[in-house]
Protein backbone atom coordinates (compact mmCIF):
# COMPACT_ATOMS: atom_id res chain seq x y z
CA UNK A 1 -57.63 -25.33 -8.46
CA UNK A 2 -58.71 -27.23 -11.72
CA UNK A 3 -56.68 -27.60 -14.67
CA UNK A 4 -56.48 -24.84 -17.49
CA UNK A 5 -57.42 -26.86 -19.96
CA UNK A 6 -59.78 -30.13 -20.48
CA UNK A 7 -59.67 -32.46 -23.06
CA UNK A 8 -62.71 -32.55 -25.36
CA UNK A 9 -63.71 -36.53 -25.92
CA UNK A 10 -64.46 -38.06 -29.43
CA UNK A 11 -68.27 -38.77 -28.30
CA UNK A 12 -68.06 -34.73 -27.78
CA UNK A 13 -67.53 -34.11 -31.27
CA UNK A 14 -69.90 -34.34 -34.19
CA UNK A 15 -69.58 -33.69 -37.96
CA UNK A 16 -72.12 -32.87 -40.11
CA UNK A 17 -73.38 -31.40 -43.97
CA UNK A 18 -75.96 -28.50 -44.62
CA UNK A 19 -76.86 -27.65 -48.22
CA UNK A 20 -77.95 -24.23 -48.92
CA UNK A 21 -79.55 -23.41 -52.28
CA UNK A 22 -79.22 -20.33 -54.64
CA UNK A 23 -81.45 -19.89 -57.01
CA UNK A 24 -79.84 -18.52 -60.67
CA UNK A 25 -82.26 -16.68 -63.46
CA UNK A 26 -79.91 -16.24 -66.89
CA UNK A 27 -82.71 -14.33 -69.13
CA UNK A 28 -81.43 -14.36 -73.11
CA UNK A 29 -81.08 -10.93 -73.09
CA UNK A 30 -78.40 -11.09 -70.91
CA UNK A 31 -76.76 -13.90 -73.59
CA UNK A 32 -77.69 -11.91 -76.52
CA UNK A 33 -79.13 -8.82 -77.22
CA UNK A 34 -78.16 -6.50 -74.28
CA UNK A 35 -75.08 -5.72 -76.62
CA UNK A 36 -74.69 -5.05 -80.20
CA UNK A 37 -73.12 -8.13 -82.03
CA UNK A 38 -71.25 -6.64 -85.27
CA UNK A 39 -69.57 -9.69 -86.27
CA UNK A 40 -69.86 -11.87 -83.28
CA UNK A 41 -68.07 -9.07 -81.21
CA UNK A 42 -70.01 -8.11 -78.76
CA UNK A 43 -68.46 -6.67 -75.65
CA UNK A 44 -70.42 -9.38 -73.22
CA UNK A 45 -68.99 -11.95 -75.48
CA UNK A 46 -65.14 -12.88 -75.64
CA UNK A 47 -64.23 -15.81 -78.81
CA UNK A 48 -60.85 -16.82 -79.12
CA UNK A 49 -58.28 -17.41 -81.89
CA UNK A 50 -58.58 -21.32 -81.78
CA UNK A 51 -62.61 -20.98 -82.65
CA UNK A 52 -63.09 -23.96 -80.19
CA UNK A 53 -65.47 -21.92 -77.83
CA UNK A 54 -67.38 -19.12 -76.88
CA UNK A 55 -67.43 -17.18 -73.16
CA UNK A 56 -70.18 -15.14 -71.88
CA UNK A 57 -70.42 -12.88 -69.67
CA UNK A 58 -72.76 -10.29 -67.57
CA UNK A 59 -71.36 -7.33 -68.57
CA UNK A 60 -68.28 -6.89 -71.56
CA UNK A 61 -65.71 -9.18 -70.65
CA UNK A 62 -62.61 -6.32 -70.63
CA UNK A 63 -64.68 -4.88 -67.48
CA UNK A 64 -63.41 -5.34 -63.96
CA UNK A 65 -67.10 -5.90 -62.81
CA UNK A 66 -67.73 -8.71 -65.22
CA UNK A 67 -68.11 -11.97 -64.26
CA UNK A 68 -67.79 -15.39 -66.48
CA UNK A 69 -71.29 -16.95 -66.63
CA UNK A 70 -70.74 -20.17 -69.02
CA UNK A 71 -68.57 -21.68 -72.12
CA UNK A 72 -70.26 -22.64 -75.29
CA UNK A 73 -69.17 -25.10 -77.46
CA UNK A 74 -70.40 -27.65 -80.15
CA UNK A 75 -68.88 -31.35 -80.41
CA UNK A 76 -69.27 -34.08 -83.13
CA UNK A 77 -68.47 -37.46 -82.90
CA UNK A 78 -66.36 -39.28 -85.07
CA UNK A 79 -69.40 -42.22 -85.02
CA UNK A 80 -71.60 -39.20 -86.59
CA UNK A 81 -72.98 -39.20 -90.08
CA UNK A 82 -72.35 -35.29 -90.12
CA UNK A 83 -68.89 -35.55 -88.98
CA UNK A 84 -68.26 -38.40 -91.93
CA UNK A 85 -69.82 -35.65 -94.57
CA UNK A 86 -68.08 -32.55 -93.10
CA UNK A 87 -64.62 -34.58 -93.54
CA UNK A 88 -65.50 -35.11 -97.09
CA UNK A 89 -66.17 -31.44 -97.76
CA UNK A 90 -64.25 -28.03 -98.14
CA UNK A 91 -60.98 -27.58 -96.70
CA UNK A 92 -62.72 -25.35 -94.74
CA UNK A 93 -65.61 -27.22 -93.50
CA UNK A 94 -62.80 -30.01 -92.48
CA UNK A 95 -61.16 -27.50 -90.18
CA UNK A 96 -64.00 -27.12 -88.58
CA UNK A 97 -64.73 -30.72 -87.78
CA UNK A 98 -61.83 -31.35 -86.74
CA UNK A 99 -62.34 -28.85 -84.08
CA UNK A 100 -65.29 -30.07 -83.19
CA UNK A 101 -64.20 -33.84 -83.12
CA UNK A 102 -61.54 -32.28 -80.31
CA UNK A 103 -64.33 -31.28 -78.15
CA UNK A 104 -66.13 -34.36 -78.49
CA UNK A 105 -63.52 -36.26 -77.40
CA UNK A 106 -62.11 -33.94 -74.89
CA UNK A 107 -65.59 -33.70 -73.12
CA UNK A 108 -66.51 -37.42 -73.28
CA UNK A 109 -62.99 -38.11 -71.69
CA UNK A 110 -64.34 -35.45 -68.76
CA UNK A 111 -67.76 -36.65 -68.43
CA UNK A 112 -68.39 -40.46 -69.81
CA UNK A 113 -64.66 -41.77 -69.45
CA UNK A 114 -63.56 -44.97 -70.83
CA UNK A 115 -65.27 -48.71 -70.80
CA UNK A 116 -63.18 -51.36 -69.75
CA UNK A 117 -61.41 -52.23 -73.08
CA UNK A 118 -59.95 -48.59 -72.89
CA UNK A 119 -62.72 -46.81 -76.07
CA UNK A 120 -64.00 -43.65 -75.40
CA UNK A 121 -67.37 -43.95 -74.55
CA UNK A 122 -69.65 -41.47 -76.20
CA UNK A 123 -72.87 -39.59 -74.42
CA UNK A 124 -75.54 -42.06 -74.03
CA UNK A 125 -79.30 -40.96 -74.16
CA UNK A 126 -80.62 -43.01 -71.59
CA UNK A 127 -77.29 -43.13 -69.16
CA UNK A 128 -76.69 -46.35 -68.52
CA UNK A 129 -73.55 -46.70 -71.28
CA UNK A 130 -74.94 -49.57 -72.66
CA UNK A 131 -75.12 -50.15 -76.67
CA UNK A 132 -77.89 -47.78 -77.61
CA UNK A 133 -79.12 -44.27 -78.77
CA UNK A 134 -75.85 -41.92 -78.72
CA UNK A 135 -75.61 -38.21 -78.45
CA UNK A 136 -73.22 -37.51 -81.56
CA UNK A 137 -74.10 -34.20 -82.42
CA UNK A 138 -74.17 -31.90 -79.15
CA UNK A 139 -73.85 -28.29 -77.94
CA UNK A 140 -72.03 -27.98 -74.42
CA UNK A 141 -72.95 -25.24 -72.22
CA UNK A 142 -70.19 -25.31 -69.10
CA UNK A 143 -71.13 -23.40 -66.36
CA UNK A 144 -68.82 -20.93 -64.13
CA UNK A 145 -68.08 -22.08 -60.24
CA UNK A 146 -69.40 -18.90 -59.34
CA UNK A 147 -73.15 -19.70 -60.47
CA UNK A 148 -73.35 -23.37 -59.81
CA UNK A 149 -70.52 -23.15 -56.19
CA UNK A 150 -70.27 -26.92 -55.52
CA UNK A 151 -73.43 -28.21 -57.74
CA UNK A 152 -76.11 -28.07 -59.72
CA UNK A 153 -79.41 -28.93 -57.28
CA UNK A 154 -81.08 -32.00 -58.61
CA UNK A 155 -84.37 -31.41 -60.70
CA UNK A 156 -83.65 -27.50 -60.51
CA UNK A 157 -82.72 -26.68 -63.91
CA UNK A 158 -84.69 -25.33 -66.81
CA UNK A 159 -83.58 -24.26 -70.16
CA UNK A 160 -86.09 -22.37 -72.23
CA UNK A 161 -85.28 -22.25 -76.06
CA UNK A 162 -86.50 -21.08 -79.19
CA UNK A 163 -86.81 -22.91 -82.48
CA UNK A 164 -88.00 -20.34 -84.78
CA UNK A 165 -86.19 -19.73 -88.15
CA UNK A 166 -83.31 -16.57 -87.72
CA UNK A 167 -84.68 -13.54 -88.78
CA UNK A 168 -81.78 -11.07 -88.52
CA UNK A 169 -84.63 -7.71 -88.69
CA UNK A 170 -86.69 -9.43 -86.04
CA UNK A 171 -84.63 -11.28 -83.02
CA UNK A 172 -87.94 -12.27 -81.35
CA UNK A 173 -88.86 -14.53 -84.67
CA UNK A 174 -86.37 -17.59 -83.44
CA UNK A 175 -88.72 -18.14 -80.20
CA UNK A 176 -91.92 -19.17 -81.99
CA UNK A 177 -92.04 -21.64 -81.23
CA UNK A 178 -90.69 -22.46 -77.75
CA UNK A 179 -89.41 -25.81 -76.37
CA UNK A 180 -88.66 -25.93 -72.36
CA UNK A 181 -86.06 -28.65 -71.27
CA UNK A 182 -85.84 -29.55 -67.98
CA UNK A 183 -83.92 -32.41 -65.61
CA UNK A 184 -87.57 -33.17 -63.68
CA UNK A 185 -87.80 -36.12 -61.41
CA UNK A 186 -83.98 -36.00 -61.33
CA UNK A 187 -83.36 -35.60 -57.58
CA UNK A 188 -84.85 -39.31 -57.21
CA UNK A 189 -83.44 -40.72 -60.56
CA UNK A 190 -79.52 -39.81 -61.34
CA UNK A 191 -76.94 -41.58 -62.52
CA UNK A 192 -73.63 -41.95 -60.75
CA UNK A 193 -71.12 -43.91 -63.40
CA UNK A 194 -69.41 -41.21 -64.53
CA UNK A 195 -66.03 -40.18 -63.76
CA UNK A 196 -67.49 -36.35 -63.05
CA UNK A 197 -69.94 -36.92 -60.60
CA UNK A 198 -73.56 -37.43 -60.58
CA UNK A 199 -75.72 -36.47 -63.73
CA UNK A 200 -79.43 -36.89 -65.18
CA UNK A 201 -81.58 -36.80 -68.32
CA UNK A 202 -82.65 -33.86 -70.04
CA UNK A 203 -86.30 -34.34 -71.19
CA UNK A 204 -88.52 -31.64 -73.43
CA UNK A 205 -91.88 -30.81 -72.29
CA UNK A 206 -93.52 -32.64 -75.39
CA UNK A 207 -96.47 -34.70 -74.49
CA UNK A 208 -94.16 -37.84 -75.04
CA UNK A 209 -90.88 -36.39 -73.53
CA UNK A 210 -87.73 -36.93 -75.79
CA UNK A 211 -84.35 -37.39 -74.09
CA UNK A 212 -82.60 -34.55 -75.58
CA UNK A 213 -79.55 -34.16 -73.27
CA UNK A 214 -77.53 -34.81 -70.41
CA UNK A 215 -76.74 -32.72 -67.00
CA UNK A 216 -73.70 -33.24 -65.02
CA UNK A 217 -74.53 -31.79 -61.78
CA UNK A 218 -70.99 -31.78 -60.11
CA UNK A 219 -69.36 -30.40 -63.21
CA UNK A 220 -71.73 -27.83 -63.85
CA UNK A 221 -71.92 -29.13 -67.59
CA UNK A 222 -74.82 -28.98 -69.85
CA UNK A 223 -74.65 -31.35 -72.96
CA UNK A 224 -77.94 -30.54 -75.50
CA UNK A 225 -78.29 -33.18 -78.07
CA UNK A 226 -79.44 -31.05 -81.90
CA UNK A 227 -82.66 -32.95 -81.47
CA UNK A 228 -83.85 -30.29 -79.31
CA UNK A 229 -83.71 -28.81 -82.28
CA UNK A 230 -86.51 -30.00 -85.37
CA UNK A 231 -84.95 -30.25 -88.85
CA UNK A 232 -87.67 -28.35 -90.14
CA UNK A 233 -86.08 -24.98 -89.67
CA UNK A 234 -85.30 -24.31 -92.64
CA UNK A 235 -83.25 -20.86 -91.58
CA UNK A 236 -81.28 -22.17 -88.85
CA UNK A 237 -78.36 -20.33 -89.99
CA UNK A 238 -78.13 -17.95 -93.16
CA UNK A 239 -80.05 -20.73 -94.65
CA UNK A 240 -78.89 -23.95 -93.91
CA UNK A 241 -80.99 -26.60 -91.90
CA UNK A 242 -80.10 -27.42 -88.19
CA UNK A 243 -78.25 -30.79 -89.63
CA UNK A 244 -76.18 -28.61 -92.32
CA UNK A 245 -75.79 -25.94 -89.63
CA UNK A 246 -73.88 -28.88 -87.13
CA UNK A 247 -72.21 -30.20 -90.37
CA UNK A 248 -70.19 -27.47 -92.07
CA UNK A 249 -70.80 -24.04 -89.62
CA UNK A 250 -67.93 -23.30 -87.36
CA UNK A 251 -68.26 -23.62 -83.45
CA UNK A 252 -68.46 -19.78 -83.02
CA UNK A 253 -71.44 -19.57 -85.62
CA UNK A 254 -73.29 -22.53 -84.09
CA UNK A 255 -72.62 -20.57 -80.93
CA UNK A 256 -74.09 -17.93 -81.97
CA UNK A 257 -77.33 -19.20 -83.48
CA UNK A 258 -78.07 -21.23 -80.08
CA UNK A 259 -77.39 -18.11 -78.15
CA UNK A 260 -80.08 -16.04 -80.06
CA UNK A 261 -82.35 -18.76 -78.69
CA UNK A 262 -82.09 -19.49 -75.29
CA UNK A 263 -84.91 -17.05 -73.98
CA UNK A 264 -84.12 -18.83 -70.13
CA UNK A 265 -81.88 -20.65 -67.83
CA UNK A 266 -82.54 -20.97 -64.42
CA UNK A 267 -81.19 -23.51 -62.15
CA UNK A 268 -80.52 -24.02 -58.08
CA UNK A 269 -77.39 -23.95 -57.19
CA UNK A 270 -75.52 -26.07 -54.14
CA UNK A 271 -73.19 -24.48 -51.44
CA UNK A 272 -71.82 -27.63 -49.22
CA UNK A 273 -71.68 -26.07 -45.33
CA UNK A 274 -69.29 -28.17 -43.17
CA UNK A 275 -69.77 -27.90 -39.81
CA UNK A 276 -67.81 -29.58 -36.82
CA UNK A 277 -69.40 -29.37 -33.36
CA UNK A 278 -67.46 -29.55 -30.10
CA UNK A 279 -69.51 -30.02 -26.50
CA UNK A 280 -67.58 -28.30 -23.75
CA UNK A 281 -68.86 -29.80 -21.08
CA UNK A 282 -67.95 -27.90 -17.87
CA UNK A 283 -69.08 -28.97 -14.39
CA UNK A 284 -68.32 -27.02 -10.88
CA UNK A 285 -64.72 -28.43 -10.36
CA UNK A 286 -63.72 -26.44 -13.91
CA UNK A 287 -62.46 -23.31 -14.62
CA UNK A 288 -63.00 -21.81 -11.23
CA UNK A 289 -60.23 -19.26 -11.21
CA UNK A 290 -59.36 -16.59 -13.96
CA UNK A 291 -55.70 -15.25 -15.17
CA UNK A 292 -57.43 -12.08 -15.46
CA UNK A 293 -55.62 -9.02 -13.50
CA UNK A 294 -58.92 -7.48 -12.19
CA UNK A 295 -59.95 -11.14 -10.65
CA UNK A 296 -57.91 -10.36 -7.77
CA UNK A 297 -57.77 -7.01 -5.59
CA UNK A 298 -54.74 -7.07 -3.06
CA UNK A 299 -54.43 -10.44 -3.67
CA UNK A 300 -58.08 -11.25 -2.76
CA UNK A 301 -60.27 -12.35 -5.19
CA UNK A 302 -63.39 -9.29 -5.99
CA UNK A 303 -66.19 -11.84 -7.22
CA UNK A 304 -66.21 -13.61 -3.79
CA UNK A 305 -68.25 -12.07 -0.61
CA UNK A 306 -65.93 -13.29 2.06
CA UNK A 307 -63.07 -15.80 2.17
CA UNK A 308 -64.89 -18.75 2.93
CA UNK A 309 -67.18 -18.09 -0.17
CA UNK A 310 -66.27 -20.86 -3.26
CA UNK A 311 -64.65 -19.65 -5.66
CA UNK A 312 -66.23 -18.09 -8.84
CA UNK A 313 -65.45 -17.41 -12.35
CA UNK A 314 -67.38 -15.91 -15.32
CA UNK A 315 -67.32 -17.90 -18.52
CA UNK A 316 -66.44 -15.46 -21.59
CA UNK A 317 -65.16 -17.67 -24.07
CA UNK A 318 -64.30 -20.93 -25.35
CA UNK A 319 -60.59 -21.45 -26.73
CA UNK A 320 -59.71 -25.01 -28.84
CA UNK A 321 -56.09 -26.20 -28.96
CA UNK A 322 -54.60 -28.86 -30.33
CA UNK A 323 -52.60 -31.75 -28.85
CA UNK A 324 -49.55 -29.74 -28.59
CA UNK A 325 -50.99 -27.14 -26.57
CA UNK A 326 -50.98 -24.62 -29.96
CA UNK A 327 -54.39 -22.17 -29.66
CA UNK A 328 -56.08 -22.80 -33.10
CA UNK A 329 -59.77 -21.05 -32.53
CA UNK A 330 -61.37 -19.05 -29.81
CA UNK A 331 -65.18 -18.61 -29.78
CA UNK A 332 -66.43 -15.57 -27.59
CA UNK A 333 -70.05 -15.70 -25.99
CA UNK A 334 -72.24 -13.19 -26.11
CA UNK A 335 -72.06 -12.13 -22.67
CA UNK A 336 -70.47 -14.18 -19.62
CA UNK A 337 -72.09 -17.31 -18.13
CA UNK A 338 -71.83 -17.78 -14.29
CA UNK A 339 -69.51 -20.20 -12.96
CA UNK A 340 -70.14 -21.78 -9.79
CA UNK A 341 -69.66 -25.29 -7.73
CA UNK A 342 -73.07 -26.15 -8.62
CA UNK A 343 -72.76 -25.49 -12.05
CA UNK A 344 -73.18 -27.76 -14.81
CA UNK A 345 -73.43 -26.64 -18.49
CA UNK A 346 -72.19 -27.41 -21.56
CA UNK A 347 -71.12 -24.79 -24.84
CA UNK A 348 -71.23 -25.69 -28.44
CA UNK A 349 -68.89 -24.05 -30.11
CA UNK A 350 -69.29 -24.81 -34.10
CA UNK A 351 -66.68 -24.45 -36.82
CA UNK A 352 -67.43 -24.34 -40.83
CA UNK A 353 -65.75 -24.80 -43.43
């Protein structure tokens, strides 16, 4: 009678990665406008005591339905002109860089690390961390796990934004016009030296493209330069310019401004499938005999004809164990496969994870 058990070899085992894709639509009304906004209240909106960033959400946050769609946030750099003329302002206007220095720094640490004499290196426009054009004055937009899973797909993402002056009796004034930013040509041109992950450029759709921001794909981080933004918007914010806007407004009113002007986001998102294949290979001599009580009948077995028949078995299932002999997963087939002395067969049984 053959063994129990048999002993699945290493070339019987393979390992492999399938990506599946998601695709996420974020319209603006969803970020503003669905809800009233009395004071940067509204319901879909939660802001915090510390004024360092803004959540949004589908529905109002206090809901047990609602579900965390992204962080907002604005950073400066200490190497910006703005941050050097907000210092030298109000005591209020100080506060506010100084918040804004803290998420600078506490993002670049994330998503651009240190060089190799220990600075901080800030966001570079063209990636490559070398001396050059700098991002200093940036909006974040940090996306929830449960909208990008493991990633942000490669050339998928789109951000469609207005750059209209605010007109608080007409919303729709802020989209005319419209710039649409996107990471195309990504999936064959990314960066990898950051300490986050992979990331690419953000490029307008200008006839000459301008590098206006940075995607980190792993983190699920968005940093938008305020040159997406012209300076000739004269109403960016109760009246001040996009650059006096970055330079004195708190985080939570900057928020608020680029909210009222994303009309779209849509991005792919990536869901990493693990899979481990085992071949049970079984052959004539296996598995010829079952533990099952209604195998036998008076101590005959019922599947064979007459006495001198082979033996015969039915193949329901397919249990894995480990070297100690410990049952750790049991696959069940869809109905039972023939087991004879001439057969020869083999079952893949697949885990993922």
């Amino acid at each position: 009678m053959a063994s129990t058990t048999k002993n699945v070899n290493a070339s019987d085992i393979l390992s492999t990665q399938t990506e599946l894709y998601e695709s996420i639509p974020i319209t603006g009304s969803l970020i503003y406008g669905t809800y009233d906004e009395p004071a940067q209240a509204a319901p879909s909106i939660k802001t915090y005591p510390h004024g360092m960033f803004q959540t949004v959400y589908d529905y109002p946050h206090a809901s047990a339905s609602a579900n965390q769609l992204f962080d907002l946030s604005v950073g400066l750099s200490s190497e910006s002109s703005q941050y050097d003329a907000a210092i030298a302002g109000s005591a209020t206007i100080k506060a506010n860089a100084a918040l804004k220095l803290n998420m600078y720094n506490q993002m670049a640490q994330l998503l651009s690390g240190y060089d190799s004499s220990n600075v901080l290196q800030r966001f570079d426009q063209d990636g490559d961390l070398s001396v050059g054009t700098k991002h200093d004055e940036v909006v974040f937009l940090a996306f929830s796990r449960i909208l990008t899973k493991d990633s942000i797909k490669k050339g998928s993402f789109e951000i469609e934004l207005g750059q209209g002056n605010e007109d608080t009796n007409d919303s729709t004034s802020v989209f005319t016009p419209t710039v649409t930013i996107t990471d195309a040509g990504a999936d064959q041109n990314y960066y990898v030296n950051s300490p986050a992950g992979h990331y690419g450029i953000l490029k307008d759709n200008a006839s000459s493209p301008s590098k206006v921001g940075l995607i980190y794909y792993d983190a699920g981080i968005i940093v938008l330069s305020k040159e997406m933004f012209p300076n000739t918007i004269t109403d960016f914010d109760g009246g001040s310019t996009r650059d006096i806007t970055f330079q004195e407004k708190s985080i939570d009113e900057i928020s608020t401004q680029m909210r009222k002007r994303i009309k779209n986001i849509k991005f792919n998102n990536v869901t990493e499938l693990n899979s481990t294949i085992y071949h049970c290979r079984i052959t004539g001599a296996d598995f010829n005999y079952s533990t099952n009580p209604t195998y036998l009948s008076q101590s005959k077995i019922v599947v064979k004809d007459n006495s001198s028949s082979p033996p015969v078995s039915y193949v329901t299932g397919v249990g894995l164990y480990s070297e100690n002999g410990e049952l750790l997963a049991v696959a069940k087939l869809s109905e039972p496969v023939k087991n004879t002395k001439d057969s020869d067969f083999t079952i893949k049984v697949r885990l993922d994870y």
